[in-house]
Every structure is written in C-alpha cells, then in structure tokens.
PDB file of N, CA and C in Angstrom:
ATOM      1  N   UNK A   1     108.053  65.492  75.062  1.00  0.00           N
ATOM      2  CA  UNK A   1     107.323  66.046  76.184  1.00  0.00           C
ATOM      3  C   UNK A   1     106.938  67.486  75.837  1.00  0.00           C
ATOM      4  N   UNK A   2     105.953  67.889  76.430  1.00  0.00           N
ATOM      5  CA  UNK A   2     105.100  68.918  75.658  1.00  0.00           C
ATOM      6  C   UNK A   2     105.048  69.992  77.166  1.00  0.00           C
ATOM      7  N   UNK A   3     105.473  71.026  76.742  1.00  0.00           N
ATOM      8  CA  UNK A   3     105.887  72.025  78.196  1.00  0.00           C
ATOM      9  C   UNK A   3     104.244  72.793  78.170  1.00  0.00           C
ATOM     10  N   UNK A   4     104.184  73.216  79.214  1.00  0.00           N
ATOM     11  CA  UNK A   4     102.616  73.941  79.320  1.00  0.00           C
ATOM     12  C   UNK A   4     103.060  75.254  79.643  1.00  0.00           C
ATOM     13  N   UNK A   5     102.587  76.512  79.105  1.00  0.00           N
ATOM     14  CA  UNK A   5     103.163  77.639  79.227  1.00  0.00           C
ATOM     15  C   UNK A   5     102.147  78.706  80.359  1.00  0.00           C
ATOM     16  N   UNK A   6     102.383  79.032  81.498  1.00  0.00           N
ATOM     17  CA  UNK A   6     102.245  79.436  82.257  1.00  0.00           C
ATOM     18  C   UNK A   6     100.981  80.825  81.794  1.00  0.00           C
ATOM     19  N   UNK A   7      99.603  80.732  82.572  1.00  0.00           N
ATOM     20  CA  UNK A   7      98.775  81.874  82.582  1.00  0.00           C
ATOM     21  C   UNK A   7      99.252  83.343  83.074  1.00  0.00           C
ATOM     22  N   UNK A   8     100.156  83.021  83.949  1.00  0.00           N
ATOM     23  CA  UNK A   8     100.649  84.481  84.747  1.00  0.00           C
ATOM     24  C   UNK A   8     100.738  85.632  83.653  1.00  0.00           C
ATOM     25  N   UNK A   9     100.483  86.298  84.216  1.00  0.00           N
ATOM     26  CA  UNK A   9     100.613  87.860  83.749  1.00  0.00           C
ATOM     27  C   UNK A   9     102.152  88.232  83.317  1.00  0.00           C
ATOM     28  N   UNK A  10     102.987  87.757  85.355  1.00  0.00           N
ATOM     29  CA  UNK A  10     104.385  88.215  85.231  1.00  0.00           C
ATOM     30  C   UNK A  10     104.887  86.936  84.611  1.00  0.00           C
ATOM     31  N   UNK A  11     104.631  85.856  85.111  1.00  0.00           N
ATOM     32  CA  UNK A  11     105.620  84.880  83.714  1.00  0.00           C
ATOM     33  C   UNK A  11     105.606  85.371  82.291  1.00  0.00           C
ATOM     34  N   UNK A  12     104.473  85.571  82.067  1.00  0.00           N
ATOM     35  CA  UNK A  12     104.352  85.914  80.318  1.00  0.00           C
ATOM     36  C   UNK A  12     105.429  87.409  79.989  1.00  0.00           C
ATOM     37  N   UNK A  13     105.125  88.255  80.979  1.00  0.00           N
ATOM     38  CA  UNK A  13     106.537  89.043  80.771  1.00  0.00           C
ATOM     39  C   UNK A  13     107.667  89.047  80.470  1.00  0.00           C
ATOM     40  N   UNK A  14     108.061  88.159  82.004  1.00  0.00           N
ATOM     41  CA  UNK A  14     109.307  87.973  82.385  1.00  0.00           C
ATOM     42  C   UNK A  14     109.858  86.785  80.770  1.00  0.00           C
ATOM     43  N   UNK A  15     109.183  85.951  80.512  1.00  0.00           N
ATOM     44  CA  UNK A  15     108.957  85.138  79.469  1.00  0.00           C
ATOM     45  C   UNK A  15     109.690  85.768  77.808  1.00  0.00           C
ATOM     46  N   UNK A  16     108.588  86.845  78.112  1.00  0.00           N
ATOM     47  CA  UNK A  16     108.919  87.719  76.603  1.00  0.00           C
ATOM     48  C   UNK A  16     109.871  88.261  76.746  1.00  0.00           C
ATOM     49  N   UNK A  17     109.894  89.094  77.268  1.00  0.00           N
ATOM     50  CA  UNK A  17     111.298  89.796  78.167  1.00  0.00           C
ATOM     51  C   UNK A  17     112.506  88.977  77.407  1.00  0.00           C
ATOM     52  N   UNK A  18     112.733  87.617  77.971  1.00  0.00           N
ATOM     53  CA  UNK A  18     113.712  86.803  77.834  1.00  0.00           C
ATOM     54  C   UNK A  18     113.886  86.215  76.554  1.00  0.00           C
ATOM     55  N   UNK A  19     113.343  85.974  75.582  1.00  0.00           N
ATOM     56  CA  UNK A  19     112.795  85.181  74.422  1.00  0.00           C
ATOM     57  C   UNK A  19     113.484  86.375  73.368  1.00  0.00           C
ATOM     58  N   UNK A  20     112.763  87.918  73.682  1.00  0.00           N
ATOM     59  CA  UNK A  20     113.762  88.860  72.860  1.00  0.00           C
ATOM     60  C   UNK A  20     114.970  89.598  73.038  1.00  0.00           C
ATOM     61  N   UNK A  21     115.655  89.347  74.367  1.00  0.00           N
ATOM     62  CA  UNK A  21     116.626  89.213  74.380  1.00  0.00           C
ATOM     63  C   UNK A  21     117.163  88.131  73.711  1.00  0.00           C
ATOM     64  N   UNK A  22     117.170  87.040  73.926  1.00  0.00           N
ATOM     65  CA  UNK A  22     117.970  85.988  72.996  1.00  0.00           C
ATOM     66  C   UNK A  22     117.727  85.959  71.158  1.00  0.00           C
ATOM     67  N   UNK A  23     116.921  86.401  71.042  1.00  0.00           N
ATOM     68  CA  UNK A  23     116.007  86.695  69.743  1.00  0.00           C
ATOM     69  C   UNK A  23     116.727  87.961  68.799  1.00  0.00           C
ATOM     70  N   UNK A  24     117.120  88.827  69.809  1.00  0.00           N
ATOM     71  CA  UNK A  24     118.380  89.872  69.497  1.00  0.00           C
ATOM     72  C   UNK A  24     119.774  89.446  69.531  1.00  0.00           C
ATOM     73  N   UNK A  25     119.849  88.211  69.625  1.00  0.00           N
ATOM     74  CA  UNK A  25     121.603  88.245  70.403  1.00  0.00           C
ATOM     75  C   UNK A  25     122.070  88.537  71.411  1.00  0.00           C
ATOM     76  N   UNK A  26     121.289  89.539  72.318  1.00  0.00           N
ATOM     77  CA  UNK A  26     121.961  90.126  73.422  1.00  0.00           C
ATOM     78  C   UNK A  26     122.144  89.429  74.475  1.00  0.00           C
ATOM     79  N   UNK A  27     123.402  89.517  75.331  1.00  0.00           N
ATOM     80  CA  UNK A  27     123.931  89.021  76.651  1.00  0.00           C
ATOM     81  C   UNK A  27     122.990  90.204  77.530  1.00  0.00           C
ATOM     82  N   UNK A  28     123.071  89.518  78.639  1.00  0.00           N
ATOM     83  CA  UNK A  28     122.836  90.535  79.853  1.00  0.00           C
ATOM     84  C   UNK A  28     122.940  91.889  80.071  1.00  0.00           C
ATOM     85  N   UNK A  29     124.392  91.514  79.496  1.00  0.00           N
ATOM     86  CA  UNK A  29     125.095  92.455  79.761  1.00  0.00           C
ATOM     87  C   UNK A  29     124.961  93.659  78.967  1.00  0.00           C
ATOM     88  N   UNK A  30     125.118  93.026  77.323  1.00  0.00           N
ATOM     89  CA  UNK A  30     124.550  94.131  76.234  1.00  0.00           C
ATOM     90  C   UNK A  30     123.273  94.718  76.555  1.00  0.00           C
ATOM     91  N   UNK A  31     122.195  94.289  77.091  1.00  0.00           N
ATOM     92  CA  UNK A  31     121.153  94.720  77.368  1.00  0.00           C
ATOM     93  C   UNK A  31     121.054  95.583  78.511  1.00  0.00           C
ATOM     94  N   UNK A  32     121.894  95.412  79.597  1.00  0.00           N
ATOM     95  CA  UNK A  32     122.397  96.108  80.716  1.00  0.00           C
ATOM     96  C   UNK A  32     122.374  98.063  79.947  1.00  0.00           C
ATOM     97  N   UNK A  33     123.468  97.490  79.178  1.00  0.00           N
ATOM     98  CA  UNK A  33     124.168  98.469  78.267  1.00  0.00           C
ATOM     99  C   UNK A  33     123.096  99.303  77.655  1.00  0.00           C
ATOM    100  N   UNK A  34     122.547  98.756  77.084  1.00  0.00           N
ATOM    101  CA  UNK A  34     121.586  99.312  76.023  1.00  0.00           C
ATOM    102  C   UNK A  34     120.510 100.325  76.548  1.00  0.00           C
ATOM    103  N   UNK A  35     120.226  99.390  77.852  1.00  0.00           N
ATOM    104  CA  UNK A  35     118.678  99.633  78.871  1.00  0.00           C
ATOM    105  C   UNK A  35     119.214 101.052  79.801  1.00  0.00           C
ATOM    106  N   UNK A  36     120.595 100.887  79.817  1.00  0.00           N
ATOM    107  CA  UNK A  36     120.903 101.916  80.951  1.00  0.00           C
ATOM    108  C   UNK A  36     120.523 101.494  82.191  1.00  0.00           C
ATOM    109  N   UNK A  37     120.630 100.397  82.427  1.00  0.00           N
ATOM    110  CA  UNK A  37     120.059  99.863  83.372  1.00  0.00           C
ATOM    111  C   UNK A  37     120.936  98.616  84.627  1.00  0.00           C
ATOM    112  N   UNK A  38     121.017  98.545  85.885  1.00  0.00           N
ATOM    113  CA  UNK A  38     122.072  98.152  86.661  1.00  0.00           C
ATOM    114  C   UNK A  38     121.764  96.628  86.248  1.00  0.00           C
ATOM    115  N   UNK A  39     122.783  96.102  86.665  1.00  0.00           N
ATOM    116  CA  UNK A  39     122.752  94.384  86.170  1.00  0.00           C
ATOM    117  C   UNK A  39     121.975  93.138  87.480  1.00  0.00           C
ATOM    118  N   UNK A  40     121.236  94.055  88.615  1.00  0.00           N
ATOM    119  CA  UNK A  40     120.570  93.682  89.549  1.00  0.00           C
ATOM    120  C   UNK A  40     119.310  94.193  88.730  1.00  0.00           C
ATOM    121  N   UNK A  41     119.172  95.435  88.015  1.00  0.00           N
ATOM    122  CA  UNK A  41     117.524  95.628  87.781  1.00  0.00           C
ATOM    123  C   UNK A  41     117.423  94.888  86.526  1.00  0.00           C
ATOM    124  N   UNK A  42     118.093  94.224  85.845  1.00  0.00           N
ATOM    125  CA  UNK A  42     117.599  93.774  84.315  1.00  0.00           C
ATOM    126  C   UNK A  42     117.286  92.136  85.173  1.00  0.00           C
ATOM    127  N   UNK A  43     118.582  91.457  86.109  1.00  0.00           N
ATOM    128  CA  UNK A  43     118.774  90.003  86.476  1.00  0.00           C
ATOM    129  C   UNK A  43     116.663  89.952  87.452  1.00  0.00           C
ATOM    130  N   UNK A  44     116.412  90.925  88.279  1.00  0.00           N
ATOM    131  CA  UNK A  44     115.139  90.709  88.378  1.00  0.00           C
ATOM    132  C   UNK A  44     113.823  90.809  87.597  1.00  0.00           C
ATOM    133  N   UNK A  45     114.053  92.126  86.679  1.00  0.00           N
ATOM    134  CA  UNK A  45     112.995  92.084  85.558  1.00  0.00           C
ATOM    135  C   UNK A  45     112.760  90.792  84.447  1.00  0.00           C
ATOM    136  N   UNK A  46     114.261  90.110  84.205  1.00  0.00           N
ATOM    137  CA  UNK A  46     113.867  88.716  83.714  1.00  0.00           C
ATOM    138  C   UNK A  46     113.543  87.989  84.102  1.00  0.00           C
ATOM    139  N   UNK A  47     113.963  87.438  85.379  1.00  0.00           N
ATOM    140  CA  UNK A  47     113.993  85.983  86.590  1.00  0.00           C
ATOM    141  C   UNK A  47     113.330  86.257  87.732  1.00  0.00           C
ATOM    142  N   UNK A  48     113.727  87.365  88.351  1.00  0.00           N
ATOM    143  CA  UNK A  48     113.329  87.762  89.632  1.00  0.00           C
ATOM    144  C   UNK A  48     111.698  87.699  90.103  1.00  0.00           C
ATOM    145  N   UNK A  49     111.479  87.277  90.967  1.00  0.00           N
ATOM    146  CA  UNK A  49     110.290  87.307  92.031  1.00  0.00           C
ATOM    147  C   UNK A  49     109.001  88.453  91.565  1.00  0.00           C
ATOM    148  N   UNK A  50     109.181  89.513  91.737  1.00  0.00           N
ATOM    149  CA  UNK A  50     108.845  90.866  91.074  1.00  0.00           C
ATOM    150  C   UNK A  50     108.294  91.572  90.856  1.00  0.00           C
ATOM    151  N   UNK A  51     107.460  92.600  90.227  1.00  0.00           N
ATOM    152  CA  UNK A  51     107.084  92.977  89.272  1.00  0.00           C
ATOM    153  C   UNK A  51     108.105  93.909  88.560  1.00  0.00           C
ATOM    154  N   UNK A  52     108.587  94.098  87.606  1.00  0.00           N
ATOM    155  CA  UNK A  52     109.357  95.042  87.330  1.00  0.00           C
ATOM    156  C   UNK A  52     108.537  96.698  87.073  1.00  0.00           C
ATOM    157  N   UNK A  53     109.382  97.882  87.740  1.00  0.00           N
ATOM    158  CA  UNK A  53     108.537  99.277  87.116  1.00  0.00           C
ATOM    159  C   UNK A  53     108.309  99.321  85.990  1.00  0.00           C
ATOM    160  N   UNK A  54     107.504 100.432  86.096  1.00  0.00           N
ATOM    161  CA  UNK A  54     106.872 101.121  84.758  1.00  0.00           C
ATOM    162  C   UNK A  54     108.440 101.216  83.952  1.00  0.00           C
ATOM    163  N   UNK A  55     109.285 102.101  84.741  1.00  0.00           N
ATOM    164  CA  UNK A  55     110.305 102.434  84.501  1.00  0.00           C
ATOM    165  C   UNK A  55     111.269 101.586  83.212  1.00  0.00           C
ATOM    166  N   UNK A  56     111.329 100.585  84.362  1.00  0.00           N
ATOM    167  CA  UNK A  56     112.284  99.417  84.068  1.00  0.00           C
ATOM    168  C   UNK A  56     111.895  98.740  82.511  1.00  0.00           C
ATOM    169  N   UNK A  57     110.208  98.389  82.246  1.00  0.00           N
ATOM    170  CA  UNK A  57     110.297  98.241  81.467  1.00  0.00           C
ATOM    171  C   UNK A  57     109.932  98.918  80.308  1.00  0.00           C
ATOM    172  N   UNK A  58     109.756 100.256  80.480  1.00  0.00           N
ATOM    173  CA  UNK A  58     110.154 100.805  79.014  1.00  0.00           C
ATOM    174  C   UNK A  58     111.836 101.159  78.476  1.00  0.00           C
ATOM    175  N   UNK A  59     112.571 100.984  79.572  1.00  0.00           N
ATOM    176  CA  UNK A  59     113.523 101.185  79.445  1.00  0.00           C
ATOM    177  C   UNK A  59     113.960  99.572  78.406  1.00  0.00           C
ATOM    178  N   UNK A  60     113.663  98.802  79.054  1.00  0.00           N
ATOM    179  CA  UNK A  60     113.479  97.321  78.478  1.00  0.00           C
ATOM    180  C   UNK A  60     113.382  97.312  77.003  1.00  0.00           C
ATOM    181  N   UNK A  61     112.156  97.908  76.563  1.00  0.00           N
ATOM    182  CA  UNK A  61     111.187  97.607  75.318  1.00  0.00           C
ATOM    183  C   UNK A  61     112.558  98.911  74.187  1.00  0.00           C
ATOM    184  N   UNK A  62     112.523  99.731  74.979  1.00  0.00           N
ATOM    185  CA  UNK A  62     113.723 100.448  74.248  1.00  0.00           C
ATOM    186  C   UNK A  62     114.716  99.418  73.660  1.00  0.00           C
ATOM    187  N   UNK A  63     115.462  99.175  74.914  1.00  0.00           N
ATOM    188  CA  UNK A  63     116.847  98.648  74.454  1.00  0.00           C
ATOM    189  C   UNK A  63     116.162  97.462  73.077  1.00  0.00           C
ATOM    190  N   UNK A  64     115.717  96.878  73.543  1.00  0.00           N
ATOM    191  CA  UNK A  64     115.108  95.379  72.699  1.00  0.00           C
ATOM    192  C   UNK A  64     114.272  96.156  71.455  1.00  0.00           C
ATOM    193  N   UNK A  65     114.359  97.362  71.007  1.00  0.00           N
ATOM    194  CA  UNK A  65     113.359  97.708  70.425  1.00  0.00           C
ATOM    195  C   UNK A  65     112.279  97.133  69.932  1.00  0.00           C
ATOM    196  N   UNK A  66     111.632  97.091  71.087  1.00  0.00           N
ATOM    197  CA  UNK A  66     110.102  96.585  70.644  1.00  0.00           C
ATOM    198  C   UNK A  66     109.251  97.481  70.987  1.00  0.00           C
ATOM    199  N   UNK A  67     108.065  97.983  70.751  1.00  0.00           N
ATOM    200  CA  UNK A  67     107.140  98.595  71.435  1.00  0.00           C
ATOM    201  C   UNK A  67     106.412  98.109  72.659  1.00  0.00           C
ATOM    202  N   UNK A  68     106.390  99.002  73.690  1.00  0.00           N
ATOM    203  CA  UNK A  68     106.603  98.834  75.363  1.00  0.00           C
ATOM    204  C   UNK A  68     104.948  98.422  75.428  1.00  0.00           C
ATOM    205  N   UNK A  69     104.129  98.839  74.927  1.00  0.00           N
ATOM    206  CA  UNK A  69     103.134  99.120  75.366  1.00  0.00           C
ATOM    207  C   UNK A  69     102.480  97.865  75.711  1.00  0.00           C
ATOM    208  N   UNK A  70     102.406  96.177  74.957  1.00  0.00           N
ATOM    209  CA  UNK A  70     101.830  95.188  75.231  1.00  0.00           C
ATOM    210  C   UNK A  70     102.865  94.800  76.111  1.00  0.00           C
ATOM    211  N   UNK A  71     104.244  95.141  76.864  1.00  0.00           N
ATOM    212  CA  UNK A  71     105.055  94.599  77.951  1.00  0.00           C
ATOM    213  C   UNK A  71     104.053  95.726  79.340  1.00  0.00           C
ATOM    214  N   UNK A  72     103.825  96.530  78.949  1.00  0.00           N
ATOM    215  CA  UNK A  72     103.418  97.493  79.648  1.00  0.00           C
ATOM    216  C   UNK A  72     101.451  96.766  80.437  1.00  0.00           C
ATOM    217  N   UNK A  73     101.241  96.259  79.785  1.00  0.00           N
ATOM    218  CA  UNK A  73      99.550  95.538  79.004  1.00  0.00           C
ATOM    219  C   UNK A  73     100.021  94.848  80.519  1.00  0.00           C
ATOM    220  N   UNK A  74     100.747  93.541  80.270  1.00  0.00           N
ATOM    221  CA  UNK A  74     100.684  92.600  80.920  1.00  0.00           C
ATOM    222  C   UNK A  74     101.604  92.694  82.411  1.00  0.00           C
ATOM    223  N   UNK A  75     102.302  94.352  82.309  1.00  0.00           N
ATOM    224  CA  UNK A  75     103.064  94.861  83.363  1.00  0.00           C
ATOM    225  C   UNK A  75     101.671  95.018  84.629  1.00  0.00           C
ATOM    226  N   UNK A  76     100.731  95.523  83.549  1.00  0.00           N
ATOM    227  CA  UNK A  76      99.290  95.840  84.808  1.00  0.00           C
ATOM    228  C   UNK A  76      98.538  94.829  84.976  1.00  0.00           C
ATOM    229  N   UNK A  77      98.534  93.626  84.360  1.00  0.00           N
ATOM    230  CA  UNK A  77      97.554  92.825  84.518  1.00  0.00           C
ATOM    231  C   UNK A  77      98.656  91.919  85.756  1.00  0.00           C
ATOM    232  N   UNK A  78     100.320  91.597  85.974  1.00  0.00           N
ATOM    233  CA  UNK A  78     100.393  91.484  86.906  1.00  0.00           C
ATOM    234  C   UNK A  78     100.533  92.142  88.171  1.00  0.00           C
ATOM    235  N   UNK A  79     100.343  93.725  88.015  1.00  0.00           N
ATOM    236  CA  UNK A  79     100.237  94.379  89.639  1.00  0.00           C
ATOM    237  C   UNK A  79      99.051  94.325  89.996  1.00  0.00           C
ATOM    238  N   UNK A  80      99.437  94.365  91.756  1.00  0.00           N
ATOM    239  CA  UNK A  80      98.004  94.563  92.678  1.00  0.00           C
ATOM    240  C   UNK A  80      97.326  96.051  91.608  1.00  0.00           C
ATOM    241  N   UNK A  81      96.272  96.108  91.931  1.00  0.00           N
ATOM    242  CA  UNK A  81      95.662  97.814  91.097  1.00  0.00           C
ATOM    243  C   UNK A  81      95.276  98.373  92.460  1.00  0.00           C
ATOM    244  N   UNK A  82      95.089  99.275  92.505  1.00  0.00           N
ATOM    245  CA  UNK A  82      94.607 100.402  93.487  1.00  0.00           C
ATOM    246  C   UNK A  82      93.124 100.559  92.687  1.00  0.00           C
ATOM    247  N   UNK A  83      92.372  99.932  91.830  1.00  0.00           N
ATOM    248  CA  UNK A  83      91.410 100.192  91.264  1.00  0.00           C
ATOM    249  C   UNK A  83      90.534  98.827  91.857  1.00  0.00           C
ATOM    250  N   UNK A  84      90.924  97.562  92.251  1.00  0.00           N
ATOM    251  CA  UNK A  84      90.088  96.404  92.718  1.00  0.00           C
ATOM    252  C   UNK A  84      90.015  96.723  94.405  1.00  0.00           C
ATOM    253  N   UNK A  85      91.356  97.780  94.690  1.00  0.00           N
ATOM    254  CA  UNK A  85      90.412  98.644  96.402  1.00  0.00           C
ATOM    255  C   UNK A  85      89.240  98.867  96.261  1.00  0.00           C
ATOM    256  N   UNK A  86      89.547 100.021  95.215  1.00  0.00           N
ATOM    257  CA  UNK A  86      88.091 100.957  95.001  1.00  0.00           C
ATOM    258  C   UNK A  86      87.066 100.025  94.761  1.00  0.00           C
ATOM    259  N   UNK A  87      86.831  98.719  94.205  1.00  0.00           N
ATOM    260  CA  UNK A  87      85.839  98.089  93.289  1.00  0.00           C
ATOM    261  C   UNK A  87      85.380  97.071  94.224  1.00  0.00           C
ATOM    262  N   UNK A  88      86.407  96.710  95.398  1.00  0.00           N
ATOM    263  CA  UNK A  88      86.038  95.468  96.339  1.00  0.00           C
ATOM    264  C   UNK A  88      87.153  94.493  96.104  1.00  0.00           C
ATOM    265  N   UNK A  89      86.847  93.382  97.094  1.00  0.00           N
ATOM    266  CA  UNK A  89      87.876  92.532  96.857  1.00  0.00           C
ATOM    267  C   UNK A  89      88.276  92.086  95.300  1.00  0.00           C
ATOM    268  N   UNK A  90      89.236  91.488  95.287  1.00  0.00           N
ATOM    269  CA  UNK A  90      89.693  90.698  93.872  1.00  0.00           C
ATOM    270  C   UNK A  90      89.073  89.412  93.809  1.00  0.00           C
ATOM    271  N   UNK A  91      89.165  88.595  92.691  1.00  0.00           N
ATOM    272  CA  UNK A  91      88.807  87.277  93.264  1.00  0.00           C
ATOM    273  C   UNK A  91      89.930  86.504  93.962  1.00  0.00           C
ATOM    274  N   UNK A  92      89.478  85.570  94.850  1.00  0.00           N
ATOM    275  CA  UNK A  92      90.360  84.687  95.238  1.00  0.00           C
ATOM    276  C   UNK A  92      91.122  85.215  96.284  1.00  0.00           C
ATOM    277  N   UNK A  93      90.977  87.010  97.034  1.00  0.00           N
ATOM    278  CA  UNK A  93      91.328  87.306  98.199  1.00  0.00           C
ATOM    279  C   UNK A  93      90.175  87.037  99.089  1.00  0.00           C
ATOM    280  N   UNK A  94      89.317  86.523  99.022  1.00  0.00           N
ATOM    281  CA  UNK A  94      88.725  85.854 100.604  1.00  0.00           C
ATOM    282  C   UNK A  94      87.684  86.907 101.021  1.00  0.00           C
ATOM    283  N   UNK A  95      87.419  87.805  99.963  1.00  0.00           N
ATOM    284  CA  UNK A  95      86.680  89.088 100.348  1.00  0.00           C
ATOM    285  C   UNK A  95      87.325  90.353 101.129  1.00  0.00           C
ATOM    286  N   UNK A  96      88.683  90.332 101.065  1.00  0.00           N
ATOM    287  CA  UNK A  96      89.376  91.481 101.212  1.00  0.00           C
ATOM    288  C   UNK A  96      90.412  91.939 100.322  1.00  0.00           C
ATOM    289  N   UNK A  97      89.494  93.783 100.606  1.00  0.00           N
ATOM    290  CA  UNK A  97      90.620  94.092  99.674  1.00  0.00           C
ATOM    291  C   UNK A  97      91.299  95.012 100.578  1.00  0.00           C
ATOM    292  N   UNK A  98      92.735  95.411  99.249  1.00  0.00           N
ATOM    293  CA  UNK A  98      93.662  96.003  99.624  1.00  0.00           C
ATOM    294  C   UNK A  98      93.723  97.466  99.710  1.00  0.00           C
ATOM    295  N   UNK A  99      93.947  98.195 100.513  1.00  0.00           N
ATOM    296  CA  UNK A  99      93.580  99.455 100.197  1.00  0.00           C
ATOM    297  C   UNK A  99      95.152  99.777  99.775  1.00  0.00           C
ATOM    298  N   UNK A 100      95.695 100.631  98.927  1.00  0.00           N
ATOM    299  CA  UNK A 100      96.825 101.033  98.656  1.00  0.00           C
ATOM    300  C   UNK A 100      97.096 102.647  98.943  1.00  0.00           C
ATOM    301  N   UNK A 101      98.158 103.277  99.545  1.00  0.00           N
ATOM    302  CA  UNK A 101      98.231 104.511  99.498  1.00  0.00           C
ATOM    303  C   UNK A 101      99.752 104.654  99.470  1.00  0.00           C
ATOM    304  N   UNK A 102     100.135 106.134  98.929  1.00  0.00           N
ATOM    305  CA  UNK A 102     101.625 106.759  98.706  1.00  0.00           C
ATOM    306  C   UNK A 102     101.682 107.637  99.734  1.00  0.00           C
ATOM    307  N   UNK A 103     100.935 108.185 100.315  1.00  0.00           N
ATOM    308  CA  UNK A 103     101.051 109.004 102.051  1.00  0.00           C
ATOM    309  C   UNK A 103     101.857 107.785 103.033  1.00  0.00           C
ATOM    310  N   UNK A 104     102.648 108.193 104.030  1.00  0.00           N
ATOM    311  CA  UNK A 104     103.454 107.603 104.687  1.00  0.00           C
ATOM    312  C   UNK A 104     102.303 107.411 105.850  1.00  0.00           C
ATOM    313  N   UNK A 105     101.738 106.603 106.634  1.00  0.00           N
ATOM    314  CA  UNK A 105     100.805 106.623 107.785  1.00  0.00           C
ATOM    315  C   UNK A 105     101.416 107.278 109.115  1.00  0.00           C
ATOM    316  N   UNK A 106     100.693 107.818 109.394  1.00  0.00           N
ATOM    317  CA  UNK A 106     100.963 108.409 111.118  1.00  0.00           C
ATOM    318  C   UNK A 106     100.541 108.039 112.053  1.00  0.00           C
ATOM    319  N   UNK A 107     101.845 107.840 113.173  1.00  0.00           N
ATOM    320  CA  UNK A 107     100.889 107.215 114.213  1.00  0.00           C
ATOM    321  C   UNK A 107     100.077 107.745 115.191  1.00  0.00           C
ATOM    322  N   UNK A 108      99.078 106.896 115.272  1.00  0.00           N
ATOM    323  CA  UNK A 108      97.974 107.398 116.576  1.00  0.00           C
ATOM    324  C   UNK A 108      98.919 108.027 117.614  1.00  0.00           C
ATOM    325  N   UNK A 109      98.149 108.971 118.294  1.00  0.00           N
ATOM    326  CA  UNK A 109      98.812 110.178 119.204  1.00  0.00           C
ATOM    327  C   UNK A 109      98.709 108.526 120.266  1.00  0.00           C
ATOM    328  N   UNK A 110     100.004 108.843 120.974  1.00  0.00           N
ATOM    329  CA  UNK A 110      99.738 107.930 122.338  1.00  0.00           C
ATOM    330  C   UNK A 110     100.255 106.272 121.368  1.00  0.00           C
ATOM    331  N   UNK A 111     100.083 106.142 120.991  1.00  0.00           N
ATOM    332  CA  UNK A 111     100.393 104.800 120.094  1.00  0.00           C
ATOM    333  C   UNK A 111     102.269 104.530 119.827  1.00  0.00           C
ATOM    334  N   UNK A 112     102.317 103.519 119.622  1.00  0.00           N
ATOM    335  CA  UNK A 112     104.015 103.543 119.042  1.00  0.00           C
ATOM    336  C   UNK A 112     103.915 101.831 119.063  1.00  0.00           C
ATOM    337  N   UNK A 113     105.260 101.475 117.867  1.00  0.00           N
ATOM    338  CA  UNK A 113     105.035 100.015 118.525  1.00  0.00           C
ATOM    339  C   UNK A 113     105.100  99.260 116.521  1.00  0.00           C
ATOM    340  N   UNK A 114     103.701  99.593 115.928  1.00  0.00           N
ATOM    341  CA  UNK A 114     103.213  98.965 114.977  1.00  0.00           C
ATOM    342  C   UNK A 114     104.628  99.747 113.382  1.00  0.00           C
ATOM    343  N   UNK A 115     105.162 100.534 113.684  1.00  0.00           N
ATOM    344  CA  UNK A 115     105.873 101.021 112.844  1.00  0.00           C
ATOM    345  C   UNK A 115     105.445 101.526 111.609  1.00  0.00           C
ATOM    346  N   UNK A 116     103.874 102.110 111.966  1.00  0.00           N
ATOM    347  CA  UNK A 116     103.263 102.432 110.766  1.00  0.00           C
ATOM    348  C   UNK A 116     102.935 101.408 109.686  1.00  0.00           C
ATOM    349  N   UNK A 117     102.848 100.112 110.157  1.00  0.00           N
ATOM    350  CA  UNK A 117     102.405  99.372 109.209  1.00  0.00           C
ATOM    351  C   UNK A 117     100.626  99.309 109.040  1.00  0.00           C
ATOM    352  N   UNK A 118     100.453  98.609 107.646  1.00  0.00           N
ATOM    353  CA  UNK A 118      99.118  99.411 107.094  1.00  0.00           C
ATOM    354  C   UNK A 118      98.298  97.707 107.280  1.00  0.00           C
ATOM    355  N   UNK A 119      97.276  98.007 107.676  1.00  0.00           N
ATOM    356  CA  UNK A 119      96.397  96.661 107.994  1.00  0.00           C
ATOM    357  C   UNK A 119      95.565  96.320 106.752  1.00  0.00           C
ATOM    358  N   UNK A 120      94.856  94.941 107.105  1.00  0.00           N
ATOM    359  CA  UNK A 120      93.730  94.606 105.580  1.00  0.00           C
ATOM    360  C   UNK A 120      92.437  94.789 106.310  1.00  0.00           C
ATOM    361  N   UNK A 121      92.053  95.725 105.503  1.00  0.00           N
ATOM    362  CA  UNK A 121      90.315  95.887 105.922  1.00  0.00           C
ATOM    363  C   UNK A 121      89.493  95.291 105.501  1.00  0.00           C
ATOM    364  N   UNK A 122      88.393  94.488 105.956  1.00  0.00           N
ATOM    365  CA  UNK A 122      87.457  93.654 105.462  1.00  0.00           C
ATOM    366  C   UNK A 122      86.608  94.566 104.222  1.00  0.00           C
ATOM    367  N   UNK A 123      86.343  93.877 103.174  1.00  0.00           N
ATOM    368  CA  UNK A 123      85.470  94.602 102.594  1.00  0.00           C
ATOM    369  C   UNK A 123      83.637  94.812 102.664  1.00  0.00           C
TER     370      UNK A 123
END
C-alpha cells in the first residue's frame, strides 16, 4: 500500500520536523534538551494542531542542526499572512479577508459586551 504524502504547508513541517529527529537519534526529550525548549512546545511543534513560532522553530533547526531557513519557508507558507489582508481575500475564503492587527481593540464609548473581539470584513 502506497501512503500519499500530504500538500500542507504545516504537515510538511511538522513531517520534517519529525523524520530529523528520528534521523538524529533523538528522543523528545534529547531534543527538549538540545532546543531549550519545554516538552509541551516541542510535543506541539511536531504533532500538535498549530503553527509553531518563528521562535520555536529556529530553536528546532538548531538543536537538529539543520538550517532553519526552508523549516522557516514552509513555517510562512502555513500562516494566515497579514499580506493576503492587504492583497484581498485568499483563495477559498469566500471573498473575505482577514484583517490582522497587534494593537489590543477598544471599545466603542457606550458599548461593552463583545470583549473586544475583532470581526471579518467583507472584502
């Protein structure tokens, strides 16, 4: 039986990720070790749901010595971008995009209720 290997961005990571860990020898744990890194942030950067940080995985590409930069490649091709806001929807969002911001929102004077959560604007 012939396995089909997944288009994702973050599978192909999470994928490689895992392949050179075992490829090194390393347990979890050694890699834990190596990465400087807690044994909740390595157990999601391999398996986990995710995206892992910038952070996380150069810390990654360290321990595993590999060069970060093609983990880094496919680190952006699976995040949302703050650049397909600017450009319009993505494909396959329905014609909306996301606007992204690092400012905390404030609420309308007189308003309360929504907890500062951030809405989808039609594009």
């Amino acid at each position: 039986m012939r396995t089909v290997l997944s288009q994702d961005p973050l599978d192909r990571l999470k994928r490689r990720l895992r392949v050179m860990r075992t490829s090194r020898g390393l347990s979890m744990a050694g890699l834990e070790l190596r990465g400087g890194l807690g044994h909740t942030t390595v157990g999601q950067a391999l398996n986990g749901p995710s995206v892992p940080s910038e952070q996380t995985v150069v810390a990654l590409a360290e321990a595993l010595r590999i060069p970060a930069e093609p983990l880094l490649a496919l680190r952006a091709e699976a995040c949302p971008s703050v650049q397909r806001a600017v450009d319009g929807a993505a494909p396959g969002t329905g014609g909306i995009a996301l606007a992204v911001s690092r400012r905390r929102p404030v609420p309308s004077p007189g308003r309360s209720g929504n907890g500062g959560a951030v809405s989808r604007a039609s594009a």
